[in-house]
Protein backbone atom coordinates (compact mmCIF):
# COMPACT_ATOMS: atom_id res chain seq x y z
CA UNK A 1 -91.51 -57.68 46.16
CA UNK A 2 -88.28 -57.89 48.13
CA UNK A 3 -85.71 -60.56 47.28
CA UNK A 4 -82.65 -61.70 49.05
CA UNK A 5 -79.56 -61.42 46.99
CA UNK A 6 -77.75 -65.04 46.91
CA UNK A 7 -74.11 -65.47 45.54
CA UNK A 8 -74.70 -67.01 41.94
CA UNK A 9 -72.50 -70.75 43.66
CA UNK A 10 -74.91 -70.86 46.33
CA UNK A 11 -77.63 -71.54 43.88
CA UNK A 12 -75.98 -74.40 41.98
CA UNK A 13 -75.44 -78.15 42.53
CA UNK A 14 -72.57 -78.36 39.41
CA UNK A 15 -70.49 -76.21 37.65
CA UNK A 16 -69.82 -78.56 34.28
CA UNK A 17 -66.31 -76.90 33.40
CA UNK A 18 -64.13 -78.18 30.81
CA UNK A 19 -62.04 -75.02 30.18
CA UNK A 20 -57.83 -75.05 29.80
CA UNK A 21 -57.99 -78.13 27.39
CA UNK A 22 -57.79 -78.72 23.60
CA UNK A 23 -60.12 -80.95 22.31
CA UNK A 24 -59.38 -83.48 19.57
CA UNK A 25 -61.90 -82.68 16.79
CA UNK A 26 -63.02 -84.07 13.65
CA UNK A 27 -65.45 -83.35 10.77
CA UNK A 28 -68.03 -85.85 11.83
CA UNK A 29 -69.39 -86.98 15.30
CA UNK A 30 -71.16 -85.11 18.16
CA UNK A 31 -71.32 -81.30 17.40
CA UNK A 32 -68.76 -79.54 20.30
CA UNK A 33 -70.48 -75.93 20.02
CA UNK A 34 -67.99 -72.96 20.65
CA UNK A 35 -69.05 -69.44 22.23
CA UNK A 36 -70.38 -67.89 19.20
CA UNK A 37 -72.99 -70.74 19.11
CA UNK A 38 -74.25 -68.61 22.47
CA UNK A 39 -76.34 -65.70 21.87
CA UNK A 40 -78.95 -64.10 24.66
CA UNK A 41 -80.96 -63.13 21.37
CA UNK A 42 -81.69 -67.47 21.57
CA UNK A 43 -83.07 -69.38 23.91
CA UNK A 44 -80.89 -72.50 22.58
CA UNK A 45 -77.72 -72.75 21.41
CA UNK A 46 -77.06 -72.16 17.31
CA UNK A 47 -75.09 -74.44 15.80
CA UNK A 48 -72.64 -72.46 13.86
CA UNK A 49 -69.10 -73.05 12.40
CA UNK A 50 -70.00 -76.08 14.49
CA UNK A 51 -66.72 -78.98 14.94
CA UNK A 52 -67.55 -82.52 16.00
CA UNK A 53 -65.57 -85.18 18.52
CA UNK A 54 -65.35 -88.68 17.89
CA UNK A 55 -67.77 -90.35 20.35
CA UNK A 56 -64.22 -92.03 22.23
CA UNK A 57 -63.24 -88.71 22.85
CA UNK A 58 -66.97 -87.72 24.12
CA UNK A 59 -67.21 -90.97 26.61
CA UNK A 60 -63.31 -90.00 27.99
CA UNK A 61 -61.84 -86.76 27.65
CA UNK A 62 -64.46 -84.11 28.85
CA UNK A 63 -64.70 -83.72 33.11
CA UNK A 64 -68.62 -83.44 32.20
CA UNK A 65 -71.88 -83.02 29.99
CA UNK A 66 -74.35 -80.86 30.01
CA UNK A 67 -77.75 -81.63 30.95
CA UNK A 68 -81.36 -81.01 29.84
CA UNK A 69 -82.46 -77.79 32.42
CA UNK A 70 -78.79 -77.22 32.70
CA UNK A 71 -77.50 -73.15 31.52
CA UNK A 72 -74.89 -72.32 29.16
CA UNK A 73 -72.60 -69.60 30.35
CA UNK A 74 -70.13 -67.65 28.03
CA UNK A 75 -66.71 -66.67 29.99
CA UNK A 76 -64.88 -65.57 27.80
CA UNK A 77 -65.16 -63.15 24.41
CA UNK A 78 -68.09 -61.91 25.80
CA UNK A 79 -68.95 -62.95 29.51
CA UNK A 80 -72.44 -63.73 30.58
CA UNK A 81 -74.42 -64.82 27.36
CA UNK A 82 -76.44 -67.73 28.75
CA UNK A 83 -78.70 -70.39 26.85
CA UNK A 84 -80.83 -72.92 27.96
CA UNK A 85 -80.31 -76.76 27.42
CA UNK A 86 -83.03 -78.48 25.86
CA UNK A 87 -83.60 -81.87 25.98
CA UNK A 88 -82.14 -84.13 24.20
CA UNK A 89 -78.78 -83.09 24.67
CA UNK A 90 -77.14 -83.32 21.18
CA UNK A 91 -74.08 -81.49 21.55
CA UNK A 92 -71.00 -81.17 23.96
CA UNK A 93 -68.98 -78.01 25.37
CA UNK A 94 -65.09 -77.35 25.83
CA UNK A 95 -63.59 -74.12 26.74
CA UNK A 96 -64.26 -70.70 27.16
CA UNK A 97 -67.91 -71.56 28.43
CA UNK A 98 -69.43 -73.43 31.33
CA UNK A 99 -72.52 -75.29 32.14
CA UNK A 100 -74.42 -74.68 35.50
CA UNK A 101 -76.69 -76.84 36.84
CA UNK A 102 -79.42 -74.72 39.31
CA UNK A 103 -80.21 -76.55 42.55
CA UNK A 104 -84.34 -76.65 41.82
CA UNK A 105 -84.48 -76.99 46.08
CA UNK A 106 -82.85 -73.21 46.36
CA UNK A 107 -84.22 -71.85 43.27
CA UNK A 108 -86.30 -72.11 40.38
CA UNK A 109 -84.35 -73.13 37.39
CA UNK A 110 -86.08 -70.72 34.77
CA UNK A 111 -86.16 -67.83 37.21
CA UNK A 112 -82.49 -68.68 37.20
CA UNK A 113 -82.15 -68.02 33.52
CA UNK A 114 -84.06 -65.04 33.25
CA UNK A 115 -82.19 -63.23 36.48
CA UNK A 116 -78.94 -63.98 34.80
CA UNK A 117 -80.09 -62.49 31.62
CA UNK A 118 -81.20 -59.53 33.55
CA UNK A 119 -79.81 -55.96 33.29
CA UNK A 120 -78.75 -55.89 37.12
CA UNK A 121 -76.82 -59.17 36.78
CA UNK A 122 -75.66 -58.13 33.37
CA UNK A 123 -74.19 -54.94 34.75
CA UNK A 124 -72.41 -57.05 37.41
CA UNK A 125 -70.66 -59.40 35.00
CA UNK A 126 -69.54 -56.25 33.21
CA UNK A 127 -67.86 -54.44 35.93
CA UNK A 128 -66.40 -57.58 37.16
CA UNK A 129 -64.74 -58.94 33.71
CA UNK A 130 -60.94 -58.72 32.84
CA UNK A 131 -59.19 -58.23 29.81
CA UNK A 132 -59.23 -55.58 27.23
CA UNK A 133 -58.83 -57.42 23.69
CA UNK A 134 -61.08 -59.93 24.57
CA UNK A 135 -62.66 -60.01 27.83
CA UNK A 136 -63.34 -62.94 30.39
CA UNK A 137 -65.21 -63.42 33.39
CA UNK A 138 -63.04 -65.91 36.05
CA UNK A 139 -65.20 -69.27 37.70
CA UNK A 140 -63.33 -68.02 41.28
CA UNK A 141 -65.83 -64.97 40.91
CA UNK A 142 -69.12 -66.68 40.69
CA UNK A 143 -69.02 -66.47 43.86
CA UNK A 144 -68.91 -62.77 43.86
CA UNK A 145 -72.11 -62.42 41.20
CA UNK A 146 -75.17 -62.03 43.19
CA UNK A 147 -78.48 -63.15 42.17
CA UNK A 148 -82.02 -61.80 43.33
CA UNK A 149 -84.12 -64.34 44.55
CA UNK A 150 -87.50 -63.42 45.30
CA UNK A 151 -90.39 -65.77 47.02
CA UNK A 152 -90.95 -68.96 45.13
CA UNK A 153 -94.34 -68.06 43.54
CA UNK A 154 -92.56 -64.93 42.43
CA UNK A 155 -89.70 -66.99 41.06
CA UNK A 156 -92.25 -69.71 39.16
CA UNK A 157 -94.00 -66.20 38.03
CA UNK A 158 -90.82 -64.70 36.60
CA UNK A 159 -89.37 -67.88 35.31
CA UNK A 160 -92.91 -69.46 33.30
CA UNK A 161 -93.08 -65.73 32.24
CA UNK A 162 -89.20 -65.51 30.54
CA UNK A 163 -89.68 -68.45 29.01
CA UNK A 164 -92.83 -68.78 27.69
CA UNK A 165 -92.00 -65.73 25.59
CA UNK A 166 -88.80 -66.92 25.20
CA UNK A 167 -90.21 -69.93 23.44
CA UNK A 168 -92.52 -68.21 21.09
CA UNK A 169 -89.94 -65.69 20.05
CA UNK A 170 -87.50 -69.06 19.15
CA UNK A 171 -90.35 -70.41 17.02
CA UNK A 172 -90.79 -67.51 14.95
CA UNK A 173 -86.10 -67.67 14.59
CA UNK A 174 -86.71 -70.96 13.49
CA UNK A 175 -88.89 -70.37 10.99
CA UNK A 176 -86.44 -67.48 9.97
CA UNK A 177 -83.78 -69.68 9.79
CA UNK A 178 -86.34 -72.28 7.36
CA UNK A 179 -86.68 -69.54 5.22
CA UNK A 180 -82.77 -68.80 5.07
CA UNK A 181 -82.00 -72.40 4.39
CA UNK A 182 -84.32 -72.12 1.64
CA UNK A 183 -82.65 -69.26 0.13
CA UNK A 184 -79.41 -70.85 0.77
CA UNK A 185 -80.46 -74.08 -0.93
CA UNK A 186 -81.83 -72.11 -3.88
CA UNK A 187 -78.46 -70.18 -4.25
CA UNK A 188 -76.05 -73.57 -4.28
CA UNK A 189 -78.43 -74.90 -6.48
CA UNK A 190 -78.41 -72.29 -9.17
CA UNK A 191 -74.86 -70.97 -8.87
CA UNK A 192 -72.52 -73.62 -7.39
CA UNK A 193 -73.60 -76.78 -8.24
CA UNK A 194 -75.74 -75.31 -11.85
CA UNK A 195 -78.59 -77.93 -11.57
CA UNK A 196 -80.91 -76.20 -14.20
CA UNK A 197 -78.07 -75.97 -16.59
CA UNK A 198 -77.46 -79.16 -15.86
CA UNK A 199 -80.87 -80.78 -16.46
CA UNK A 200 -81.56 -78.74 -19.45
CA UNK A 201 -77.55 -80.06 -20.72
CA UNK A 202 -78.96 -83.82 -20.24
CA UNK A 203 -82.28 -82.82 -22.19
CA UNK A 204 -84.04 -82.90 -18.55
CA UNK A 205 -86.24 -80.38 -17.13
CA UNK A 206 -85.42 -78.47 -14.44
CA UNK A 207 -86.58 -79.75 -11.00
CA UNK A 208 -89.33 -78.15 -9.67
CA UNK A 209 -89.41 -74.98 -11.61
CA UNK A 210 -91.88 -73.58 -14.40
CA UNK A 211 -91.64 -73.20 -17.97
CA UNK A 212 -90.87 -69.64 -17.87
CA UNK A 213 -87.90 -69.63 -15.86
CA UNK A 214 -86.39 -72.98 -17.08
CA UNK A 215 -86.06 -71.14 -20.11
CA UNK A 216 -83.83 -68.51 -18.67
CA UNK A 217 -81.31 -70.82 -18.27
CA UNK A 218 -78.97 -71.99 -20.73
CA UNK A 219 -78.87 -75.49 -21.63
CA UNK A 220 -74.84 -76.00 -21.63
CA UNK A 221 -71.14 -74.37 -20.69
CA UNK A 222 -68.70 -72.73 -22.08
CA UNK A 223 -65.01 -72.32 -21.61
CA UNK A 224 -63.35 -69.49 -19.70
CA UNK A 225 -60.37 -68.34 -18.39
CA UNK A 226 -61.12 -69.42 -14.69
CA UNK A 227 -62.82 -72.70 -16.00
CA UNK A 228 -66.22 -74.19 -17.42
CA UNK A 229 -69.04 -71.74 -16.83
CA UNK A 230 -72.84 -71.52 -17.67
CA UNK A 231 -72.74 -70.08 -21.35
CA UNK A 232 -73.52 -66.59 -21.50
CA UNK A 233 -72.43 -65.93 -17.71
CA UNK A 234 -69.29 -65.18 -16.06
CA UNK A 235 -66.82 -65.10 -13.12
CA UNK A 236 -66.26 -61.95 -11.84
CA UNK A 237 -63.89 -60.72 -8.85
CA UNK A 238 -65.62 -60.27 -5.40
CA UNK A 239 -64.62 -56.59 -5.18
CA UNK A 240 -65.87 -56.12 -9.08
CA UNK A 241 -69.43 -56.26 -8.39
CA UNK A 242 -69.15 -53.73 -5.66
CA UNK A 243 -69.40 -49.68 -5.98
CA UNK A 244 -68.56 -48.72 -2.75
CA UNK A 245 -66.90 -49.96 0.56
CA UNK A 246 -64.82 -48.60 3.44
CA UNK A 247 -64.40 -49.71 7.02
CA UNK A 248 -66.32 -49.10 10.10
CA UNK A 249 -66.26 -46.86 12.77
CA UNK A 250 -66.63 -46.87 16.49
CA UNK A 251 -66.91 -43.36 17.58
CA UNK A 252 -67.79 -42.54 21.64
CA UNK A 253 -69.90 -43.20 23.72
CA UNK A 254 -70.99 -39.69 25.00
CA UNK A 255 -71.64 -36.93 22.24
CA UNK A 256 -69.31 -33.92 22.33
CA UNK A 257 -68.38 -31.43 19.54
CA UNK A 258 -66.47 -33.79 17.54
CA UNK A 259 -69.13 -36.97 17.36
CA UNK A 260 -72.19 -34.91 17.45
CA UNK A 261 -75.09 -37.95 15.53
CA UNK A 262 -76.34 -40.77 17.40
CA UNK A 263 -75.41 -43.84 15.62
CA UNK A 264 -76.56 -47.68 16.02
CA UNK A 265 -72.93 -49.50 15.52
CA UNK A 266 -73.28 -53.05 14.42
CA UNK A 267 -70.12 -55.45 15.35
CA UNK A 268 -69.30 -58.69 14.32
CA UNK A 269 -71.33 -60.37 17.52
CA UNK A 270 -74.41 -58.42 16.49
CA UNK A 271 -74.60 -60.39 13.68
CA UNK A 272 -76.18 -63.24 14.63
CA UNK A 273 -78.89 -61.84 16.72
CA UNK A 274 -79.69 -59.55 14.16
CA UNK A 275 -80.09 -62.05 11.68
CA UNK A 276 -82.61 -64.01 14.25
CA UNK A 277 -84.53 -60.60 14.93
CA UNK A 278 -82.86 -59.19 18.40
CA UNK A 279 -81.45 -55.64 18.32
CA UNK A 280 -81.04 -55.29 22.28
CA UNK A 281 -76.87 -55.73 22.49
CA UNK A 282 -76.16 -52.96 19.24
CA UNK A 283 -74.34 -50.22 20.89
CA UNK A 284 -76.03 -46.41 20.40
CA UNK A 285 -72.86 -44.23 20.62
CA UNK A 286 -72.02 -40.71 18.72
CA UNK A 287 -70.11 -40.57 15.76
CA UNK A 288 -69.29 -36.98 13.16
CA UNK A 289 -71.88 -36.55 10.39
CA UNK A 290 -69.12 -36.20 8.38
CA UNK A 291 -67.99 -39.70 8.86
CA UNK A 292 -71.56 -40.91 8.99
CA UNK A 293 -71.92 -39.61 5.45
CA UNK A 294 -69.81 -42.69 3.82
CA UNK A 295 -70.67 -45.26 6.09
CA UNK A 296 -74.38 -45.12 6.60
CA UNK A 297 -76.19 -48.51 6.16
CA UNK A 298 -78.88 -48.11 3.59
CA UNK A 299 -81.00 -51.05 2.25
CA UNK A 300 -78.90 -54.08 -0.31
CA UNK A 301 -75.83 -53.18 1.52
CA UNK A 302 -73.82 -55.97 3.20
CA UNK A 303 -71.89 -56.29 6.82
CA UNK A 304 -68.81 -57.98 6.54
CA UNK A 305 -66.70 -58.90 10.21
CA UNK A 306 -63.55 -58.69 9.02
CA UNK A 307 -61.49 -58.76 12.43
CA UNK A 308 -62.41 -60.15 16.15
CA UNK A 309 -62.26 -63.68 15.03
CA UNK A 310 -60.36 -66.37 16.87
CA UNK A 311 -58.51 -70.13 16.34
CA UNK A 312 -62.32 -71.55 16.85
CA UNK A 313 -64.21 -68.91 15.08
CA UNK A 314 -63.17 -67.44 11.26
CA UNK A 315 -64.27 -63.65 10.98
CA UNK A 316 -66.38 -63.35 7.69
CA UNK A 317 -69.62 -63.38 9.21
CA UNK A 318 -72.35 -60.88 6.78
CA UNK A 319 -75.30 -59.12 7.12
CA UNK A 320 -77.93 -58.20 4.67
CA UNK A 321 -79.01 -55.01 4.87
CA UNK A 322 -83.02 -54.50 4.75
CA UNK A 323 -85.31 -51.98 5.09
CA UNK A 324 -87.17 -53.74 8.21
CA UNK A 325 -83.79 -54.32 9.96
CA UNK A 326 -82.54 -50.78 9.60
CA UNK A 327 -86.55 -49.67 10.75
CA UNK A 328 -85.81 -51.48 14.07
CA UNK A 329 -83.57 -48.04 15.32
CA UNK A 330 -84.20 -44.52 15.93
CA UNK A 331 -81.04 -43.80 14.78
CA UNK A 332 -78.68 -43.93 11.31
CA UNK A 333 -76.97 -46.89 11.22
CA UNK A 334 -73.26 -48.06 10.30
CA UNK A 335 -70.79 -50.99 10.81
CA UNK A 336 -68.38 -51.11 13.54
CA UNK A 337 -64.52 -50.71 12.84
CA UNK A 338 -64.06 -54.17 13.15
CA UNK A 339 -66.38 -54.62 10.15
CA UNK A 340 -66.63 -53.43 6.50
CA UNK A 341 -69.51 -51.58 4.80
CA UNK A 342 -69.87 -53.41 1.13
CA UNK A 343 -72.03 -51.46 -1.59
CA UNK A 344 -73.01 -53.87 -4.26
CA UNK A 345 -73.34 -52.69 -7.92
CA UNK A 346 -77.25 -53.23 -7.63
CA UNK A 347 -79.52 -54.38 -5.52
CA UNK A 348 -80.18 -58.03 -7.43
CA UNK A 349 -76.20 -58.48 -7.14
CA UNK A 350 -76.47 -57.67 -3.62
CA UNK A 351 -78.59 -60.23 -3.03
CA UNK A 352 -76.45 -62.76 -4.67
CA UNK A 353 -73.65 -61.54 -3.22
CA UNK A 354 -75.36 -61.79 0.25
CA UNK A 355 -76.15 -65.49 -0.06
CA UNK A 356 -72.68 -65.70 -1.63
CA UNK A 357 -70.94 -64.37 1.41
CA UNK A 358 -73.61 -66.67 3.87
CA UNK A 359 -72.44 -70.27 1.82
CA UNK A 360 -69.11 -69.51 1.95
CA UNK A 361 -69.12 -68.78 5.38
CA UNK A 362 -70.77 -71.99 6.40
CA UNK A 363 -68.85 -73.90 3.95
CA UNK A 364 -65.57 -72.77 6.12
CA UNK A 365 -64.18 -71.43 3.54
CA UNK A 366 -63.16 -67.73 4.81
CA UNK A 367 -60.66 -69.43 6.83
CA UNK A 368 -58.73 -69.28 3.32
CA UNK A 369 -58.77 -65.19 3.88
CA UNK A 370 -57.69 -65.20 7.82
CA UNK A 371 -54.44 -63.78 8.74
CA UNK A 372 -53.81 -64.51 12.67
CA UNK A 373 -52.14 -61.97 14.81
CA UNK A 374 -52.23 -61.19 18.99
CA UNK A 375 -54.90 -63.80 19.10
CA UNK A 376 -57.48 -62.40 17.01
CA UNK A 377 -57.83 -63.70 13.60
CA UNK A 378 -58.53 -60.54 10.94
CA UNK A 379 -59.83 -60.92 7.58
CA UNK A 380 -57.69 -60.15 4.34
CA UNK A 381 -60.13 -57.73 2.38
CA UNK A 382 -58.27 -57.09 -0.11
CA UNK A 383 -56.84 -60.06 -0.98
CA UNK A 384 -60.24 -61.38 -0.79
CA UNK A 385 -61.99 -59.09 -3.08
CA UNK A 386 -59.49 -59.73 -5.30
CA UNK A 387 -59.53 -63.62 -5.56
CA UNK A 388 -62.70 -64.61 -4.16
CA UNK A 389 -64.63 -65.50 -7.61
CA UNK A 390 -68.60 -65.10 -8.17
CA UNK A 391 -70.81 -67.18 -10.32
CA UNK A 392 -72.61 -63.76 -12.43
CA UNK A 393 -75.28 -65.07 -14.15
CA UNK A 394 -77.54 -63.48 -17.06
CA UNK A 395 -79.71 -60.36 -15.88
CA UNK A 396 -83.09 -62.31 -16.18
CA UNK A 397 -81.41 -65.25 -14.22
CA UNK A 398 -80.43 -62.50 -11.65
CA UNK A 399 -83.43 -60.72 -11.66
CA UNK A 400 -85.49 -63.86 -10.88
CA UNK A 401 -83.12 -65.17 -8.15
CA UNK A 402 -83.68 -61.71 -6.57
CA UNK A 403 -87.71 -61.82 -6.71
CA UNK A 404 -87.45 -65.03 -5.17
CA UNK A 405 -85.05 -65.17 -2.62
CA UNK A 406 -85.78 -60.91 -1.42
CA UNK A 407 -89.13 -61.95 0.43
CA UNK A 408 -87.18 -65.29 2.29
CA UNK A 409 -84.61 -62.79 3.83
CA UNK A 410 -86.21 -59.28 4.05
CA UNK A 411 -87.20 -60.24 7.87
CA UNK A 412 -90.64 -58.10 7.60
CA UNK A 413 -91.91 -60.47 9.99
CA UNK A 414 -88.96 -60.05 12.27
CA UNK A 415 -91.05 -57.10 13.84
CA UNK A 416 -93.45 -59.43 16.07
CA UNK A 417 -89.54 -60.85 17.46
CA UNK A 418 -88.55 -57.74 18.14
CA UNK A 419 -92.31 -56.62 19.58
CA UNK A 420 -92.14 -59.81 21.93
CA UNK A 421 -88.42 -59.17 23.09
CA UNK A 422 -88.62 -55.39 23.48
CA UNK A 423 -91.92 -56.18 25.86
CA UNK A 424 -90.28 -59.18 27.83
CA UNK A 425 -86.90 -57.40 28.37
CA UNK A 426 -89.05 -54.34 29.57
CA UNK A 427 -91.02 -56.33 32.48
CA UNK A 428 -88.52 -58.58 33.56
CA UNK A 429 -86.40 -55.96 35.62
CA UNK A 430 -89.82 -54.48 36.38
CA UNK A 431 -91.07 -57.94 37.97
CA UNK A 432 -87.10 -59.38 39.34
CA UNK A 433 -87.51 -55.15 41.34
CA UNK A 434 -90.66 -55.73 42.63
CA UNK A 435 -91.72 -52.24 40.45
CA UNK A 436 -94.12 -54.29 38.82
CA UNK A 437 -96.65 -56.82 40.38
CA UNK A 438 -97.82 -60.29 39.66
CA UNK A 439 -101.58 -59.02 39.64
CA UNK A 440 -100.44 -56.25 37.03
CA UNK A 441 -98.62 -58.01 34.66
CA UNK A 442 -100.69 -60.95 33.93
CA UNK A 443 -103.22 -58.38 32.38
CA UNK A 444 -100.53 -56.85 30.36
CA UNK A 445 -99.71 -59.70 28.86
CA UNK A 446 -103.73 -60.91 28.14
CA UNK A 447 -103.92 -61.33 24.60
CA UNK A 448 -100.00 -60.93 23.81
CA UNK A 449 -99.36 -64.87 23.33
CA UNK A 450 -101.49 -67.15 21.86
């Protein structure tokens, strides 16, 4: 298969670009998604740390909206993360990210997608980017970005191909991120809002649970210093319930006598795709054992980002630490130095503490612990394991929390995502080259999707 390679403007009808301009936001309205709602690990945008725009400001203020077909482009933070708009359109864009529209005449639109999530185009968005601190890719050189285009039966191949996995891999996130709302539901239930407590207080049952673990609950509060509390629990200090934490590192790229162990290094922008299954962006780079020794991820430990955040974006982002999620590398694994490595007490704390970290997060609360400098926001660790206050409960509430909520987030089924991207991202340069042909990869993929 040969293909003609097409500057990336020559392929487009619009260019929806609303960067350079602040937009008046509110809490309520239509969603205005930021970069970090952008993740090639998706196939659609994610709505997170989402702000909203009243719909006067939606009708007048942008130049333009995206459109259902239309790509999301990332051009700043980290250049060249692309999703796909589905349709409805339920959400608006602002700065620091574009929306191209593919002209379907020229090219197909889903072979567009795929090409510009491909490792050649990938590579040229990374040698072409400025900045150091936080890098950008400029609109005046899209014209520069060339895109293979191959015949238009090879395009349709490519494109149906991409996406169709695409599509099935997004089903299985979503019903990931069911299972995490679940846990997260569970978890404000129990220990923020006290509901069983509650109920059993008013001489109700507790909603939807058994016998057997209503009765774990007390059925009242009790005074403390830091307020009313379930009787016979506590408030205890973030940093209390951990035994061990220490910052990342980033080590090199190459090894040499100094960082002789290959390392997987998560950062702060792995998190999300690692939460939804994906793997493919965490750098492998070489760190010294001796480092390695106090930093290496084991199962129940936690992720924190605490630096690389922005005036859109709080740092505080967390992982959860499983045993399927480290089984994904060939390599030890440790957090970046923009990151922390948290060490709960025990593994049923760690799990509260996860979903802790997760509510709080959401809630918009760890802009309380940001402290803004050169642009980047960083996260005050130690003034937030000292104030930031958990709800402890008794073991047997603990214990039972843990049972429950450990299947909904250990990702065991994560594997099939990470089967299905590892075997897509491995054919599409294959097919976009021409190394692989039509013929030959229709019988690979007999029997992969249902």
């Amino acid at each position: 298969m040969s293909s003609e390679w097409v500057p990336f403007t020559k392929l487009l009808t619009k260019i929806v670009d609303n960067r350079g301009k602040t937009c008046p936001v509110g809490d309520a309205g239509i969603p205005l998604i930021a970069t970090n709602c952008i993740t090639n690990g998706a196939l659609y945008p994610t709505y997170n740390t989402t702000r909203f725009v009243a719909q006067d400001t939606y009708d007048t203020w942008f130049r333009g909206h995206p459109e259902p077909g239309d790509i999301l482009f990332v051009c700043k933070g980290s250049p060249g993360r692309t999703n796909w708009v589905r349709d409805p359109v339920d959400f608006c864009i602002a700065q620091d990210m574009v929306a191209v529209r593919a002209n379907s005449e020229r090219i197909y639109p889903k072979y567009l997608f795929a090409a510009l999530r491909s490792s050649d185009v990938l590579a040229q968005i990374d040698n072409m980017h400025v900045g150091t601190m936080i890098p950008h890719f400029k609109k005046g050189d899209f014209d520069k970005l060339k895109i293979p285009v191959p015949t238009r039966a090879e395009q349709e191949f490519i494109g149906d191909f991409y996406f169709t996995f695409s599509e099935r891999i997004e089903h299985l996130r979503e019903t990931n991120a069911t299972l995490e709302a679940i846990a997260q539901a569970l978890f404000k239930s129990w220990f923020v809002d006290f509901d069983p407590v509650r109920a059993k207080q008013e001489g109700r049952s507790p909603e939807g649970m058994d016998e057997a673990t209503a009765a774990l609950f007390p059925d009242g509060f009790e005074e403390s210093e830091l307020g009313l509390v379930p009787r016979g629990w506590r408030f205890a200090q973030f940093g209390q319930l951990l035994s061990h934490t220490i910052g990342g590192d980033w080590g090199a790229e190459t090894p040499d006598d100094k960082n002789d162990t290959q390392v997987a290094i998560v950062r702060g922008t792995d998190i999300p795709d690692l939460r939804a299954g994906g793997k493919n962006r965490v750098p492998i780079r070489f760190t010294p054992s001796k480092k390695l020794l106090t930093r290496k991820l084991q199962h129940g430990d936690i992720v924190l980002e605490v630096s690389g955040g922005s005036k859109d974006q709080p740092t505080g982002r967390a992982l959860y630490v499983t045993d399927s999620l480290l089984g994904q590398f060939n390599c030890p694994v440790e957090p970046a130095s923009f990151c922390r490595l948290l060490r709960p007490n025990t593994e049923d704390l760690g799990v509260l503490l996860g979903q802790h970290l997760s509510y709080i997060y959401e809630l918009g609360k760890t802009w309380e612990y940001q402290n803004q400098s050169t642009g980047i926001a960083n996260f005050q660790t130690t003034h937030f394991l000292e104030t930031e206050l958990v709800a402890v409960p008794s073991d047997n509430v603990l214990s039972e929390f843990s049972s429950i909520v450990r299947p909904l987030i250990g990702r065991s089924h994560l594997s099939q995502i990470q089967r299905l991207a590892e075997l897509r991202d491995t054919l599409l340069p294959r097919l976009i080259s021409g190394q692989l042909r039509l013929p030959e990869t229709r019988a690979q993929l007999e029997g992969v999707l249902p």
